[in-house]
Protein backbone atom coordinates (compact mmCIF):
# COMPACT_ATOMS: atom_id res chain seq x y z
CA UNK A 1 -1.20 4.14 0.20
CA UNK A 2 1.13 5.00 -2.99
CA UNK A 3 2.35 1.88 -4.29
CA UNK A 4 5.94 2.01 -5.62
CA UNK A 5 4.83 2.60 -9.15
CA UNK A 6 3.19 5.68 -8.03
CA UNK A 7 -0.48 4.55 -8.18
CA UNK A 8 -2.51 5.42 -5.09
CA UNK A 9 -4.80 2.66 -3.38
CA UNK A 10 -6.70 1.40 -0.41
CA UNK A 11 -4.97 -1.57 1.52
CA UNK A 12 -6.14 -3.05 4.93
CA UNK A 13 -3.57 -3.17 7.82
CA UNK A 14 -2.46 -2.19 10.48
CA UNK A 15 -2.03 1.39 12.02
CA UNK A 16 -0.18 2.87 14.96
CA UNK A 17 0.78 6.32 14.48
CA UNK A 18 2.85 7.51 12.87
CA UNK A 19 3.41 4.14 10.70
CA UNK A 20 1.24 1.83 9.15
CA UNK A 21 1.35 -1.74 7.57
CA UNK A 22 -0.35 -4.13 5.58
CA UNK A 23 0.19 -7.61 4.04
CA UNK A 24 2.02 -7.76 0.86
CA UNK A 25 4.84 -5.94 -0.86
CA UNK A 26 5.85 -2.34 -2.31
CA UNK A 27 4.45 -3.68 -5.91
CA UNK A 28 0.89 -4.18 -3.77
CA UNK A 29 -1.24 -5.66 -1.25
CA UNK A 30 -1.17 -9.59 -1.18
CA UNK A 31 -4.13 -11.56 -2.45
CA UNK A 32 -3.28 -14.59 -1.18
CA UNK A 33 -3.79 -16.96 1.84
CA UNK A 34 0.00 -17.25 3.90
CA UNK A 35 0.97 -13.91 3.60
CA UNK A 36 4.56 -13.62 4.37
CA UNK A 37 5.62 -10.17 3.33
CA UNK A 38 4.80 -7.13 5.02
CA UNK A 39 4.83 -3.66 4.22
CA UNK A 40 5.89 -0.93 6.83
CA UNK A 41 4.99 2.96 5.61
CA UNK A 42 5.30 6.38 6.91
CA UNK A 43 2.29 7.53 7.05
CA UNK A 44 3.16 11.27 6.13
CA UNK A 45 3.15 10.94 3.24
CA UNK A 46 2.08 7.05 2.64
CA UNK A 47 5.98 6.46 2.05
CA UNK A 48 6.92 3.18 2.18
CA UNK A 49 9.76 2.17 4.08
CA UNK A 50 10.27 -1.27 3.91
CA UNK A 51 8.96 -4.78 3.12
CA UNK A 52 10.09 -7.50 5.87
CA UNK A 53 8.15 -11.32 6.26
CA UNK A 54 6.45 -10.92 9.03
CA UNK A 55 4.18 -8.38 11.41
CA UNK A 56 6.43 -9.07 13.98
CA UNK A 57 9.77 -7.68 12.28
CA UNK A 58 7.57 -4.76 10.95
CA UNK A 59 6.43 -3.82 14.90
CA UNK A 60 10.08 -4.35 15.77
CA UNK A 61 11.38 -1.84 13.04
CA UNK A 62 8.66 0.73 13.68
CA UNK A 63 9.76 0.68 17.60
CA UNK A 64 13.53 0.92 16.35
CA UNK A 65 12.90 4.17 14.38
CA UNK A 66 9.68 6.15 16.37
CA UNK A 67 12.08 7.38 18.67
CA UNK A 68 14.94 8.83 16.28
CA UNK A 69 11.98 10.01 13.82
CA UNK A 70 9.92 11.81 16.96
CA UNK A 71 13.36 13.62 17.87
CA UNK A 72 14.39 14.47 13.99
CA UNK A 73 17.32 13.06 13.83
CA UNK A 74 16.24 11.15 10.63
CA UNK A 75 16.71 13.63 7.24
CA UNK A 76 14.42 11.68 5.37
CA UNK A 77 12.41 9.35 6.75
CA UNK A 78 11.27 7.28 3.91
CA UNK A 79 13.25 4.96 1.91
CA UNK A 80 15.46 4.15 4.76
CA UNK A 81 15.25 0.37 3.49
CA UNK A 82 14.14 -1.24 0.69
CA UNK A 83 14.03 -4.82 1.18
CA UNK A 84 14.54 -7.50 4.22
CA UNK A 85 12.82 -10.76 2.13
């Protein structure tokens, strides 16, 4: 995953192709217990697309976009938002 800073790292999460997510925000994965910020990415590339507070809201986007991504109609995939918190 390339954080926002452009540093490239391992995080644990969640994948379902062709996004990804994990716990924590574009500035890194969270190290703390109650983790209510949640990263959804596009995995070509490892772009992040945006940070929402909770797993569900990140499944919900990803379902919103899959189909309009699998049929092109989006130019460039990644930022498309920056920030639901």
């Amino acid at each position: 995953m390339r954080l926002e800073g452009g540093e490239l790292v391992m995080v644990n999460g969640h994948i379902s192709l062709p996004f990804g997510s994990f716990a924590g925000t574009e500035e890194g994965p969270a190290s703390y217990a109650g983790r209510h910020r949640h990263v959804l990415v596009y995995l070509d590339g490892c772009r992040i697309i945006a940070t929402l507070r909770s797993f569900r809201e990140v499944k919900t986007l990803a379902g919103e976009i899959a189909p309009a991504l699998i049929r092109g109609e989006l130019p460039n995939p990644a930022p498309i938002l920056k920030s639901y918190l």
